[in-house]
N, C-alpha and C. Protein backbone atom coordinates (compact mmCIF):
# COMPACT_ATOMS: atom_id res chain seq x y z
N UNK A 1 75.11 110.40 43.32
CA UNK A 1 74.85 111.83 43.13
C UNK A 1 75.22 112.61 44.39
N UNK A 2 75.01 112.22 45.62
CA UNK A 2 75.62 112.44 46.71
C UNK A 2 76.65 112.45 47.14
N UNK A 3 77.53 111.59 46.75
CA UNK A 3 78.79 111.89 46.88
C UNK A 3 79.12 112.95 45.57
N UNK A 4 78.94 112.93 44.79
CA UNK A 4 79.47 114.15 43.70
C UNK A 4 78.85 115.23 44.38
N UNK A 5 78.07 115.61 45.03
CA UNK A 5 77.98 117.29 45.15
C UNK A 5 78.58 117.35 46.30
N UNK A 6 78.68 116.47 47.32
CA UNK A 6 79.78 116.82 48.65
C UNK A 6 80.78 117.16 48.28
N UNK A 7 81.59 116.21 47.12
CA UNK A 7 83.15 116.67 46.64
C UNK A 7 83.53 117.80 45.79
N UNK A 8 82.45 118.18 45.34
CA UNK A 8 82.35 119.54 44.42
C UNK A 8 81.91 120.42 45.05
N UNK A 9 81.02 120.09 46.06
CA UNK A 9 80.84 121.96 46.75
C UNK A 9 81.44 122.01 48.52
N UNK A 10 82.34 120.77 48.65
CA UNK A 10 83.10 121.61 50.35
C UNK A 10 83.91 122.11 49.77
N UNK A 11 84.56 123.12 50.47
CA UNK A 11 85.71 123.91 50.40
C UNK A 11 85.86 123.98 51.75
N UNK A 12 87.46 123.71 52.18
CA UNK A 12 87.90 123.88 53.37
C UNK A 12 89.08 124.92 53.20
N UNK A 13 88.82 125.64 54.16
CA UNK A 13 89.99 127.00 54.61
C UNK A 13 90.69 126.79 55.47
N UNK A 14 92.25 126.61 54.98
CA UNK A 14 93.26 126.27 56.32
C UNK A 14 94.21 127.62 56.40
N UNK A 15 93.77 127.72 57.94
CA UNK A 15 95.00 128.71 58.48
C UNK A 15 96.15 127.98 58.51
N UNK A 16 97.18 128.66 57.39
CA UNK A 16 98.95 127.80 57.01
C UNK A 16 99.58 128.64 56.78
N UNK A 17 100.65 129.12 56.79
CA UNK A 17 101.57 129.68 56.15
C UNK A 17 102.59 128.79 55.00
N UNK A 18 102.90 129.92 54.98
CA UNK A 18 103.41 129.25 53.25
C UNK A 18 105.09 127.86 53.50
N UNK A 19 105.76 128.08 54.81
CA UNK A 19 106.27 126.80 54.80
C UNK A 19 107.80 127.83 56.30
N UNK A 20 107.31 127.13 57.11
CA UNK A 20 107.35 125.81 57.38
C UNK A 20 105.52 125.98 58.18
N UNK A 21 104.45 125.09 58.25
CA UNK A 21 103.52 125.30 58.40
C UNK A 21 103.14 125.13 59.91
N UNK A 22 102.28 126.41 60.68
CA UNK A 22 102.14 126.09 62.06
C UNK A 22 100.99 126.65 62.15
N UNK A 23 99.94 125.69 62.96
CA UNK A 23 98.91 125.64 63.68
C UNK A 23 98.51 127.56 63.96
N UNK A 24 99.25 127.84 64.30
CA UNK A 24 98.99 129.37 64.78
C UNK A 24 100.56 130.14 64.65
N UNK A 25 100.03 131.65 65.03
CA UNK A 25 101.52 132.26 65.13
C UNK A 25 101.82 132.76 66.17
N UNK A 26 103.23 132.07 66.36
CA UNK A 26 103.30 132.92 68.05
C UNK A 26 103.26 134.17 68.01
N UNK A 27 103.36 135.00 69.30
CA UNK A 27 103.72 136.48 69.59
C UNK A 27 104.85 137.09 69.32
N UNK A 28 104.31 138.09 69.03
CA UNK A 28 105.68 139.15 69.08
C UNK A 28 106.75 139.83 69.86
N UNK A 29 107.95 139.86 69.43
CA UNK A 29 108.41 139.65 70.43
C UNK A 29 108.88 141.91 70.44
N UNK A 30 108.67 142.36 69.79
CA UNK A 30 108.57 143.75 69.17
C UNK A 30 107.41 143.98 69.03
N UNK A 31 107.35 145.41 69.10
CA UNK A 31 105.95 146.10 69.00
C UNK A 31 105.97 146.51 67.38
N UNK A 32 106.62 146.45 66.63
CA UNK A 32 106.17 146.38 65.35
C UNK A 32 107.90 146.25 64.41
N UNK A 33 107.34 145.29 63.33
CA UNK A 33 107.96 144.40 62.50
C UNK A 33 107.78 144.73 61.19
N UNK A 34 107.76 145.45 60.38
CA UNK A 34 107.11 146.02 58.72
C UNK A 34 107.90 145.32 58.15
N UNK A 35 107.55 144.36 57.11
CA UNK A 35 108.04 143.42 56.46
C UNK A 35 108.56 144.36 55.17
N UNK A 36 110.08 143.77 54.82
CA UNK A 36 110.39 144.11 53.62
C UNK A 36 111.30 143.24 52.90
N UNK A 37 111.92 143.35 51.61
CA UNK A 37 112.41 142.40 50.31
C UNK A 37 113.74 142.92 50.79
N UNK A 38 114.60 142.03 50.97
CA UNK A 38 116.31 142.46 50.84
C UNK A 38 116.93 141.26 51.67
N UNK A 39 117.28 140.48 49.99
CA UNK A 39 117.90 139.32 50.01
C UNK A 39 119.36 139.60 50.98
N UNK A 40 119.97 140.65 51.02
CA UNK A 40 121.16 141.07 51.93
C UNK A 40 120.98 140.56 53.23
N UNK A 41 119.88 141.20 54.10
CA UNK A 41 119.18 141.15 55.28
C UNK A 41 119.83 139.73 56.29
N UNK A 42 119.85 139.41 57.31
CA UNK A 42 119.99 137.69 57.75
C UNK A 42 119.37 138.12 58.88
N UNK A 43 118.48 138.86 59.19
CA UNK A 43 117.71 138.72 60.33
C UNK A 43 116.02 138.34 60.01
N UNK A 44 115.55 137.20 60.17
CA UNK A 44 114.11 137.42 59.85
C UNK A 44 113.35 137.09 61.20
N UNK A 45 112.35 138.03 60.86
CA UNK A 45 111.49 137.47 62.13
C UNK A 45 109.80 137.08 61.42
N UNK A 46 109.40 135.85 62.11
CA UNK A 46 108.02 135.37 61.27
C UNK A 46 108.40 135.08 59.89
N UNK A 47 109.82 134.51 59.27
CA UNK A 47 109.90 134.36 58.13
C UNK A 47 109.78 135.46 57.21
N UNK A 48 109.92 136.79 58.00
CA UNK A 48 110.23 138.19 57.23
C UNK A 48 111.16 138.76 57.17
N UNK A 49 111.40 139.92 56.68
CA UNK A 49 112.77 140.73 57.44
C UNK A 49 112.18 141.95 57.67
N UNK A 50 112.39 142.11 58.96
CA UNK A 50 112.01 144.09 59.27
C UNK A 50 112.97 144.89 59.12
N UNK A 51 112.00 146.02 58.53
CA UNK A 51 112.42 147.21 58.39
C UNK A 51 112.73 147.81 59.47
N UNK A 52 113.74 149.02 59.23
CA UNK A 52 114.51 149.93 60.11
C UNK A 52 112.71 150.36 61.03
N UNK A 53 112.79 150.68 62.10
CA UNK A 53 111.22 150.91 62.75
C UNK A 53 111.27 152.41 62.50
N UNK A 54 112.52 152.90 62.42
CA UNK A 54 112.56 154.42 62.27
C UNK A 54 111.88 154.90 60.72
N UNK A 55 111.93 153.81 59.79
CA UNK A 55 111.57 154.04 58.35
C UNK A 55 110.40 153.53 57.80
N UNK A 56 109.55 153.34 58.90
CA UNK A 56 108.13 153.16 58.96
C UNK A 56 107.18 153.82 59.41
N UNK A 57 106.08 153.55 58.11
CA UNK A 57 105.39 154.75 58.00
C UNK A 57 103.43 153.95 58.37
N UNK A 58 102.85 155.14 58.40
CA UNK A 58 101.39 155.20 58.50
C UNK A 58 100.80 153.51 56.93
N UNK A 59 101.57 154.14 55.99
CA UNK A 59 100.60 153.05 54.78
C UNK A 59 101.46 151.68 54.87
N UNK A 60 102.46 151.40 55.83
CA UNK A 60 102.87 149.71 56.31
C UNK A 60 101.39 149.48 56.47
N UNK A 61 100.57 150.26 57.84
CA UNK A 61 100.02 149.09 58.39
C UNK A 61 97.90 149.39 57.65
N UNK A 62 98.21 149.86 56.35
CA UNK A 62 97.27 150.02 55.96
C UNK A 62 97.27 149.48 55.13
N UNK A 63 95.19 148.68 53.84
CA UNK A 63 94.97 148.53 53.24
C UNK A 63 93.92 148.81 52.61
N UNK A 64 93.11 149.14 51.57
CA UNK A 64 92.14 149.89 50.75
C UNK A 64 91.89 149.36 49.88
N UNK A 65 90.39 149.27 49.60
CA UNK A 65 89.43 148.72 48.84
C UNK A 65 88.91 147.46 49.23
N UNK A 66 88.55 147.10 50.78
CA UNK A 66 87.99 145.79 50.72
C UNK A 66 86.66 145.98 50.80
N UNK A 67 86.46 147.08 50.35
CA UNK A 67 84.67 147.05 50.00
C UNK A 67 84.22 146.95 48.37
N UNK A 68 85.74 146.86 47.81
CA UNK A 68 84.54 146.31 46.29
C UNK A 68 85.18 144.42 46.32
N UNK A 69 84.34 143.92 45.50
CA UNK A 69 85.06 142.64 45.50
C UNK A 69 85.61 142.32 44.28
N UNK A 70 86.38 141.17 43.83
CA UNK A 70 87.30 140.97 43.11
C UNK A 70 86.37 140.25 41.98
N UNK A 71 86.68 139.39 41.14
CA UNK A 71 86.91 138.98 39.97
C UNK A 71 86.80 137.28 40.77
N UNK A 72 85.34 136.73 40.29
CA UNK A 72 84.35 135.26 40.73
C UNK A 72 85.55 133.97 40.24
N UNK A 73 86.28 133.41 41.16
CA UNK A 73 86.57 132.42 40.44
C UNK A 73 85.36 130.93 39.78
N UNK A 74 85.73 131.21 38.78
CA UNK A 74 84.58 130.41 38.00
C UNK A 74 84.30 129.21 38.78
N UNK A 75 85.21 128.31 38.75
CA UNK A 75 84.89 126.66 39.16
C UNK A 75 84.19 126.96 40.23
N UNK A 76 84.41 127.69 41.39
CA UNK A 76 83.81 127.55 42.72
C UNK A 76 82.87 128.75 43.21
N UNK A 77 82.57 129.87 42.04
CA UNK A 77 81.56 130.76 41.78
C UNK A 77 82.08 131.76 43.22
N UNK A 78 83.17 131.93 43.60
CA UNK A 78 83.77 132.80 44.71
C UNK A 78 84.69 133.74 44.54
N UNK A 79 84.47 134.83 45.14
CA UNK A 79 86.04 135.82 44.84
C UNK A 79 86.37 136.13 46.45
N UNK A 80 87.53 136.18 46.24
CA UNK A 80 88.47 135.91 47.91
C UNK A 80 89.53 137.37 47.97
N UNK A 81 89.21 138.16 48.87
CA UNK A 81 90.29 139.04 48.97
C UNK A 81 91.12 138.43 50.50
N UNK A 82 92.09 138.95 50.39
CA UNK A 82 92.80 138.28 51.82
C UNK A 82 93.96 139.46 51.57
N UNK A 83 93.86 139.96 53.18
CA UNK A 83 94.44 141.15 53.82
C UNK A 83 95.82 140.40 54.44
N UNK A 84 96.64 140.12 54.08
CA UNK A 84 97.76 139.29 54.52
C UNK A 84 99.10 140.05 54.94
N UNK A 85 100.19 139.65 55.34
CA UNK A 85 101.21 139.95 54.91
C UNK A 85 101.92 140.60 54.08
N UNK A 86 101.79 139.64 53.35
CA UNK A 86 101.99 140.38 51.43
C UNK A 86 101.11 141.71 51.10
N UNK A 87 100.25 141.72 51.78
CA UNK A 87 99.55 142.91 51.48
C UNK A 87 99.37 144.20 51.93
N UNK A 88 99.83 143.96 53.63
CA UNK A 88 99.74 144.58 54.75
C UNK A 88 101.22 144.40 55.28
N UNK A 89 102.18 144.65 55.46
CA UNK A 89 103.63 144.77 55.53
C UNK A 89 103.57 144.61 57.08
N UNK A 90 102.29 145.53 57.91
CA UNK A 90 102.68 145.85 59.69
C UNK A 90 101.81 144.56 59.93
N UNK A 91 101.78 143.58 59.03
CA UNK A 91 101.38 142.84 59.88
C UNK A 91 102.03 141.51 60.05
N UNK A 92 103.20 142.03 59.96
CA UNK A 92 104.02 140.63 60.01
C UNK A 92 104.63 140.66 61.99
N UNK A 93 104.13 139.75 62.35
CA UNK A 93 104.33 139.12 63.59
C UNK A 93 103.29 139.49 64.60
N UNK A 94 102.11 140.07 64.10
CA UNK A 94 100.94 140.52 64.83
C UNK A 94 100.37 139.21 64.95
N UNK A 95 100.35 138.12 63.87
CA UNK A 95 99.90 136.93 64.01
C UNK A 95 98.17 137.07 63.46
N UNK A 96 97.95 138.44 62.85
CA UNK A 96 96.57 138.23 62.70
C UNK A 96 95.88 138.62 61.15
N UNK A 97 95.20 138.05 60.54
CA UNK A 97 94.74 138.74 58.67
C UNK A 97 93.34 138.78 58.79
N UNK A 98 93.07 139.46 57.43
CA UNK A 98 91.40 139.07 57.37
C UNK A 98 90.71 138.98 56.10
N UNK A 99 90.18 138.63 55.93
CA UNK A 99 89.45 138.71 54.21
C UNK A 99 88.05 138.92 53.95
N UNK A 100 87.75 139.14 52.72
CA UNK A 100 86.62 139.66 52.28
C UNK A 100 86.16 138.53 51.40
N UNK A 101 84.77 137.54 51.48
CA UNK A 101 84.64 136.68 50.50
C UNK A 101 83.25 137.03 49.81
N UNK A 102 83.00 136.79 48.30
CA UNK A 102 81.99 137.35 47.78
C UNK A 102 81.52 135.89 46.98
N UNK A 103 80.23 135.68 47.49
CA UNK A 103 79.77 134.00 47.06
C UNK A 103 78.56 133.77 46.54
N UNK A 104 78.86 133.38 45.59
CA UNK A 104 77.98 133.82 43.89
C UNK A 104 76.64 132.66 45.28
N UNK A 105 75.20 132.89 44.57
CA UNK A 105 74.44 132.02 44.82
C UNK A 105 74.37 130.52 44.52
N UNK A 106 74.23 129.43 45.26
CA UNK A 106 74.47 127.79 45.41
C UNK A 106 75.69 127.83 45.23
N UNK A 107 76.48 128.01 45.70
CA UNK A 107 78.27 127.60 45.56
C UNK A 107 78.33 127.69 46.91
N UNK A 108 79.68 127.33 46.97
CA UNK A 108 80.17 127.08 48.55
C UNK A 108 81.67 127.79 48.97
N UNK A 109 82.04 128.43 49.95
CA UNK A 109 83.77 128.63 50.35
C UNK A 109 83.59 128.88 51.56
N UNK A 110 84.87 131.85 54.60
CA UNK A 110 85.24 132.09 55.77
C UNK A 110 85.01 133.60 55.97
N UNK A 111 83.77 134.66 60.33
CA UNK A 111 83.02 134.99 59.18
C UNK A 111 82.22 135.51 59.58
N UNK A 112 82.01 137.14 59.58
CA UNK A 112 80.64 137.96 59.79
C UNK A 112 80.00 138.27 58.53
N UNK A 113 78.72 137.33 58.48
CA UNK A 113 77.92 137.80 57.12
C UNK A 113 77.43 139.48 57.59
N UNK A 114 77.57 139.88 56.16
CA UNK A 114 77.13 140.89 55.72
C UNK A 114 76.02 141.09 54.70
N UNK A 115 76.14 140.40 54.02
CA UNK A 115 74.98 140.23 52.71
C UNK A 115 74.32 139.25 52.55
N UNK A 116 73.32 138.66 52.43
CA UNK A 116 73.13 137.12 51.96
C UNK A 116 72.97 135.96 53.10
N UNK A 117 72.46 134.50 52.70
CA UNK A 117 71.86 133.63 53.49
C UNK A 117 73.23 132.67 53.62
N UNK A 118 73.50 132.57 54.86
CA UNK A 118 74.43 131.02 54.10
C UNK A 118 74.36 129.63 54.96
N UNK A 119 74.64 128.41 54.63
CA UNK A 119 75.05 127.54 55.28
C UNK A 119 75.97 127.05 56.01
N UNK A 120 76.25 127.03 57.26
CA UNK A 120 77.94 126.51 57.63
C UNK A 120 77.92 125.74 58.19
N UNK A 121 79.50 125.38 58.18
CA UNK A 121 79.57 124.20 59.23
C UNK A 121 80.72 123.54 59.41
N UNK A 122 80.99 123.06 60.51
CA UNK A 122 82.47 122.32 60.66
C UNK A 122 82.34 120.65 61.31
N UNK A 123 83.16 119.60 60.66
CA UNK A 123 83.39 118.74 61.43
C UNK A 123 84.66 118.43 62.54
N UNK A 124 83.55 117.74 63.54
CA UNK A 124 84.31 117.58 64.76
C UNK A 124 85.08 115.69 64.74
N UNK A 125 86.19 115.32 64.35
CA UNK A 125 86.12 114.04 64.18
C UNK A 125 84.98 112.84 65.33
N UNK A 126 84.52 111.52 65.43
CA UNK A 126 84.44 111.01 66.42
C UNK A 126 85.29 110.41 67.61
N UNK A 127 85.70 110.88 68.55
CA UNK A 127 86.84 110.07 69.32
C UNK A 127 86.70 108.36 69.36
N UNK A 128 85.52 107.78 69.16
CA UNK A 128 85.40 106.81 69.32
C UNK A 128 85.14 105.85 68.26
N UNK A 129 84.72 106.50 67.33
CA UNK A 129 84.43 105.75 65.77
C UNK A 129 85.10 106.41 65.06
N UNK A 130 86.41 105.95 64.20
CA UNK A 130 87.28 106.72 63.28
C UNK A 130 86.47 106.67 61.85
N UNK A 131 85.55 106.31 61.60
CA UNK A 131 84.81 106.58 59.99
C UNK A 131 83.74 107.70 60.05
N UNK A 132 83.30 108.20 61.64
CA UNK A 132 81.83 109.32 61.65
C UNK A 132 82.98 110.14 62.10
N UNK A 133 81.85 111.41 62.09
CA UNK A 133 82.25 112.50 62.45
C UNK A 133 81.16 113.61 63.24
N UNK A 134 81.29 114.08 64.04
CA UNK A 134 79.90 115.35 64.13
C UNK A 134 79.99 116.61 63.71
N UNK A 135 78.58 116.76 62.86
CA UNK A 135 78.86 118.22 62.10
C UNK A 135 77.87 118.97 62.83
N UNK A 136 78.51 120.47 63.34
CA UNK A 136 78.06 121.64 63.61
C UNK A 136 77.63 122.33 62.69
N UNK A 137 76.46 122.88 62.25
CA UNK A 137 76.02 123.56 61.03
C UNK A 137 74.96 124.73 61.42
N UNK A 138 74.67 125.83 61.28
CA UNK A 138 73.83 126.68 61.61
C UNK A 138 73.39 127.60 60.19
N UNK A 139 72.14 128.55 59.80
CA UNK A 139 72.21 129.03 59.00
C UNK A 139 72.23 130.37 59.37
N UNK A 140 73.14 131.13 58.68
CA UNK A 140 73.91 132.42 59.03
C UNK A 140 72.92 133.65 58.15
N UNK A 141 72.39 134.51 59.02
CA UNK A 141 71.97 135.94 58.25
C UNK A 141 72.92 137.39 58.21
N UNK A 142 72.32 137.95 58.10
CA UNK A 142 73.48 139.84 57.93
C UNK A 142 73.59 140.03 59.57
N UNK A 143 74.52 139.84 59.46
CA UNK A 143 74.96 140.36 61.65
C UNK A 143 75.27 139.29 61.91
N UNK A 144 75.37 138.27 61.53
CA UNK A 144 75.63 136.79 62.75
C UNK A 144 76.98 136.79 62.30
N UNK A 145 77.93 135.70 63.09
CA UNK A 145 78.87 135.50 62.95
C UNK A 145 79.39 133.84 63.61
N UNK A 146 80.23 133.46 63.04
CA UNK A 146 80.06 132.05 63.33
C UNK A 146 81.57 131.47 63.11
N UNK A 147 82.34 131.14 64.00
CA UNK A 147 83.55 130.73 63.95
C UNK A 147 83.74 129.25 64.26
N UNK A 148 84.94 128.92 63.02
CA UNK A 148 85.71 127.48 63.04
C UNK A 148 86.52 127.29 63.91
N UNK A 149 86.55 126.09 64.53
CA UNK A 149 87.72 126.06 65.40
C UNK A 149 88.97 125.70 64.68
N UNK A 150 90.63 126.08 65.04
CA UNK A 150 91.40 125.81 64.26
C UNK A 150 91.55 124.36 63.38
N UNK A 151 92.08 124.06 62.46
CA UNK A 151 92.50 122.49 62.30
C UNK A 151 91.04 121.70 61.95
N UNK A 152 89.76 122.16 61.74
CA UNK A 152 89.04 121.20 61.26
C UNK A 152 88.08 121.64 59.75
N UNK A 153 88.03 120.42 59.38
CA UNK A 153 86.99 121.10 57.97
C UNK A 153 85.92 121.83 57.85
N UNK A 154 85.72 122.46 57.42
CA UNK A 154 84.63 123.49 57.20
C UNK A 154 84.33 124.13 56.10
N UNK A 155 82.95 124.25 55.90
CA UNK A 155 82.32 125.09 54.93
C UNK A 155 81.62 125.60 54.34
N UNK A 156 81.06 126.54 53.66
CA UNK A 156 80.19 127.79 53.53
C UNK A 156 79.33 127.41 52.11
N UNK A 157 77.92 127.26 52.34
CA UNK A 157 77.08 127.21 50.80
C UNK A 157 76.16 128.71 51.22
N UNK A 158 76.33 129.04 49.67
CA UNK A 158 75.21 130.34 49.65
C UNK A 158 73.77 130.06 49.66
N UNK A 159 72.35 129.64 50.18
CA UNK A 159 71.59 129.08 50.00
C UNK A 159 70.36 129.91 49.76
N UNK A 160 70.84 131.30 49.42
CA UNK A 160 69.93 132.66 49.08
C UNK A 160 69.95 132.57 47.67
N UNK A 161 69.61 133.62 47.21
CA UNK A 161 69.34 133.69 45.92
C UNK A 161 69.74 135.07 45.10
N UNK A 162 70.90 135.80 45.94
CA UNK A 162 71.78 136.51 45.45
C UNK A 162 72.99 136.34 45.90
N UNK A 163 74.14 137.22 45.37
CA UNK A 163 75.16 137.21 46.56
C UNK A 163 75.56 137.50 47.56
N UNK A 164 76.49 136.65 48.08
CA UNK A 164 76.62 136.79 49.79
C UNK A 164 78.02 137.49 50.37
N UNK A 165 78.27 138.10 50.97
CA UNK A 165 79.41 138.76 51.71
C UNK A 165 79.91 138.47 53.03
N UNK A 166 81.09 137.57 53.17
CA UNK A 166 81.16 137.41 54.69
C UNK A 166 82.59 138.10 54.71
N UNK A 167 83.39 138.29 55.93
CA UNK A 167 84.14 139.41 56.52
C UNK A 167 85.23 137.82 57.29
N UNK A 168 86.00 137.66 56.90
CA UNK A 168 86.68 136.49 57.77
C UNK A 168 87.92 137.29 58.86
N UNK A 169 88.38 136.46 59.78
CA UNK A 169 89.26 136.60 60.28
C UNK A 169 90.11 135.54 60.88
N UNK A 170 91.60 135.77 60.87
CA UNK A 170 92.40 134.17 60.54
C UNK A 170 93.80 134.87 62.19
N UNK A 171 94.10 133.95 62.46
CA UNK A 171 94.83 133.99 63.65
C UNK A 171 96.30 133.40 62.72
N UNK A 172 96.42 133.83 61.61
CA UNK A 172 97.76 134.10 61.01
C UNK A 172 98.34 135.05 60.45
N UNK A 173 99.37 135.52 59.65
CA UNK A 173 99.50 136.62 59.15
C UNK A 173 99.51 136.08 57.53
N UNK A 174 99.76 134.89 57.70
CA UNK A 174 99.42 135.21 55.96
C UNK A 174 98.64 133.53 55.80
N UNK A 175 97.38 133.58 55.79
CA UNK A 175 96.69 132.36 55.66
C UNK A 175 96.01 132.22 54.20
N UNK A 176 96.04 131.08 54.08
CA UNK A 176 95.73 130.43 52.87
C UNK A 176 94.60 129.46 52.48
N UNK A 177 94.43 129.09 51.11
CA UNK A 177 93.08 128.51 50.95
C UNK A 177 93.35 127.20 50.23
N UNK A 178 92.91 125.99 51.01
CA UNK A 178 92.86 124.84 50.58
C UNK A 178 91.51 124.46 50.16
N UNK A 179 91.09 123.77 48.71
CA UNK A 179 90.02 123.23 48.50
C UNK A 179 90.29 121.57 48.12
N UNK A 180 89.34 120.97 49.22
CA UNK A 180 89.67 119.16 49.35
C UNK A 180 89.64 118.64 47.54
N UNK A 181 88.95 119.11 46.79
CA UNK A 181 88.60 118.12 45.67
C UNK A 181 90.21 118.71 44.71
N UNK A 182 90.05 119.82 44.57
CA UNK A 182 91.27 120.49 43.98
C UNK A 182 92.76 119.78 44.65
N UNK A 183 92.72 119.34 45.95
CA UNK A 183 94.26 119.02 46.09
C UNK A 183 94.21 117.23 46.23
N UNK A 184 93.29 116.70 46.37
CA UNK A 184 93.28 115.15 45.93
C UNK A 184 93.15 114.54 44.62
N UNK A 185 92.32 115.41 43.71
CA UNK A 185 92.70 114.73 42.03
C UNK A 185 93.31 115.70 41.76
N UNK A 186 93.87 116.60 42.04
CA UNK A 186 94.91 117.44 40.47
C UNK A 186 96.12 117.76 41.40
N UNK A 187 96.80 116.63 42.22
CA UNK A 187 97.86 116.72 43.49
C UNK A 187 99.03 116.17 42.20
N UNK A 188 100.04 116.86 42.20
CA UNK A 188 101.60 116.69 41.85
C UNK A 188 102.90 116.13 42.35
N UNK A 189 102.88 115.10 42.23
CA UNK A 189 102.39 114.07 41.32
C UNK A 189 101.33 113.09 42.06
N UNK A 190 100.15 112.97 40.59
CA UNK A 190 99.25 112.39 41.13
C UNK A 190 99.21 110.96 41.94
N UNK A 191 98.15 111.34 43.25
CA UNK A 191 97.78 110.23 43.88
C UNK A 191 97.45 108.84 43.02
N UNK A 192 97.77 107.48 43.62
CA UNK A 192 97.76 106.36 42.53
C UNK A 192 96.10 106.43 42.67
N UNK A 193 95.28 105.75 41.55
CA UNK A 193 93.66 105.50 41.01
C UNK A 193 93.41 104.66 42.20
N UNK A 194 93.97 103.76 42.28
CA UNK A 194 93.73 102.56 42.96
C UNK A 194 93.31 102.85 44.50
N UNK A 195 93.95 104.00 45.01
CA UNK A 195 94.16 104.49 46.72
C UNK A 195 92.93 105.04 46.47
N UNK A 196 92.36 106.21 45.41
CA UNK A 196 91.32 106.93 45.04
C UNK A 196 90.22 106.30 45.17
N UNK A 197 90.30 104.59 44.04
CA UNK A 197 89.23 104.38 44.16
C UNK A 197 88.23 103.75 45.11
N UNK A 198 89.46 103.07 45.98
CA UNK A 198 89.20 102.81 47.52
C UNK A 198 88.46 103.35 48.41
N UNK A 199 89.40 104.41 48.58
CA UNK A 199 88.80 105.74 49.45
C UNK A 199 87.59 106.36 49.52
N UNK A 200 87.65 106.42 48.41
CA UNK A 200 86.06 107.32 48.32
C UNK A 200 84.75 106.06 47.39
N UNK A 201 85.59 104.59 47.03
CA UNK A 201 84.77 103.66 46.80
C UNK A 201 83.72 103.59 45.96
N UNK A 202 84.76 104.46 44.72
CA UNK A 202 84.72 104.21 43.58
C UNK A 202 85.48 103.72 42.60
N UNK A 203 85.05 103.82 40.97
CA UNK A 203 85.56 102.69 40.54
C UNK A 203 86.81 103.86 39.70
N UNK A 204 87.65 103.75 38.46
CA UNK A 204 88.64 104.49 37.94
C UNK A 204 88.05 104.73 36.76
N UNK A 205 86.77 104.61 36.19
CA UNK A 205 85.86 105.81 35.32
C UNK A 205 85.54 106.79 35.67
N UNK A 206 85.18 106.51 37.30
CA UNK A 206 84.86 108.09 38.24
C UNK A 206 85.83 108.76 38.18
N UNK A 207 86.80 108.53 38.93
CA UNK A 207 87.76 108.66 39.12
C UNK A 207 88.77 109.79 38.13
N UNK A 208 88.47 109.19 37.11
CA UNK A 208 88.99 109.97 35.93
C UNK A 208 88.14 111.21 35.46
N UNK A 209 87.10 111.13 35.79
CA UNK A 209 86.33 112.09 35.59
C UNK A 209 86.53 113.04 36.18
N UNK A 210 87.00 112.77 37.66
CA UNK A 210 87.20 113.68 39.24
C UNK A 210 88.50 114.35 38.39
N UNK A 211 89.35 113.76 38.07
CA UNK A 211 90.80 114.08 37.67
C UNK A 211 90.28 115.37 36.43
N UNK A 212 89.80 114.78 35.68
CA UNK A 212 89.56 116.24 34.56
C UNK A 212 89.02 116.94 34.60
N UNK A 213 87.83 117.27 35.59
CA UNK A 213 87.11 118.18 36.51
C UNK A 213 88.09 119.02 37.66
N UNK A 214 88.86 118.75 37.58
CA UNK A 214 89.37 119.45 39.02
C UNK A 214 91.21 119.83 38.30
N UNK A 215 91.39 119.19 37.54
CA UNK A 215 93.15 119.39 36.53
C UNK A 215 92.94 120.28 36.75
């Protein structure tokens, strides 16, 4: 039973870009870069192409409405806004985004709370024992704030009894959301049973179960 609610309620958030993937984003090498579409273009910078700087305006480096929240994704009882790139045009080579997360009560997903109780926490691997790990965990109220260090797992349970609001901020321009159970059983093409049932040391009834829970 313990292992089923660990694998169903971490969610880990990786700062990535969409390919080729790096740890962080370097600096800019311009004071501003407004990302735009024009397959013509052969100059990109940050995997963008900028606009003329002369043909940039005040609403590049703006965005609106991150005070209502979005639409709960069911499985993981969360709605995720993310201020990115794609969304925010001046912020391509600033190296920096931010998001708005809204987290239904007992579910889990990045962070100045604003609303609500939560749980966090990140693991630190062991340098000396490769099977432990040490977890940092604190419980977060309205005003605290509590940051991951890059590159390690982490993650957020609501442990109040309404919903919760945290305010993230990501040292990329367009960062993204990985959840561990979602990309190990429903991975394309699937991981073999056998590695699965090893790993996590179970048998391939579980296993299959994990797979149609998470497809």
């Amino acid at each position: 039973m313990s292992m089923w609610w660990f694998i169903t309620s971490l969610v880990i958030t990786a700062f990535i870009c969409n390919f080729p993937a790096y740890a962080y984003d370097n600096n800019p090498l311009q004071d501003i870069c407004v990302a735009v579409n024009d397959s013509q273009a052969s100059v990109l910078v940050n995997g963008k192409i900028c606009k003329d700087p002369k043909l940039a305006t005040a609403n590049d480096f703006y965005f609106s409405s991150l005070n209502f929240s979005r639409d709960v994704y069911p499985k993981y009882g969360i709605a995720v806004t993310i201020v990115g790139v794609k969304e925010m045009p001046g912020l391509n080579t600033l190296g920096i985004s931010t998001s708005r997360a809204d987290i239904e009560p007992q579910t889990t997903e990045l962070i100045t709370v604003l609303e609500g109780t939560l749980y966090v926490g990140f693991l630190v691997p062991d340098p000396i024992n490769f099977f432990k790990s040490r977890l940092f965990s604190k419980i977060l109220n309205p005003g605290d704030v509590f940051v991951f260090p890059i590159g390690l797992i982490h993650f957020l349970y609501n442990v109040g009894h309404k919903k919760a609001v945290v305010f993230g901020s990501y040292n990329s321009q367009n960062p993204g959301l990985i959840t561990i159970p979602s990309s190990i059983f429903a991975s394309e093409p699937p991981i073999m049973d056998d590695i699965l049932a090893e790993g996590f040391q179970l048998n391939k009834t579980e296993i299959a179960q994990f797979r149609k829970k998470f497809s």
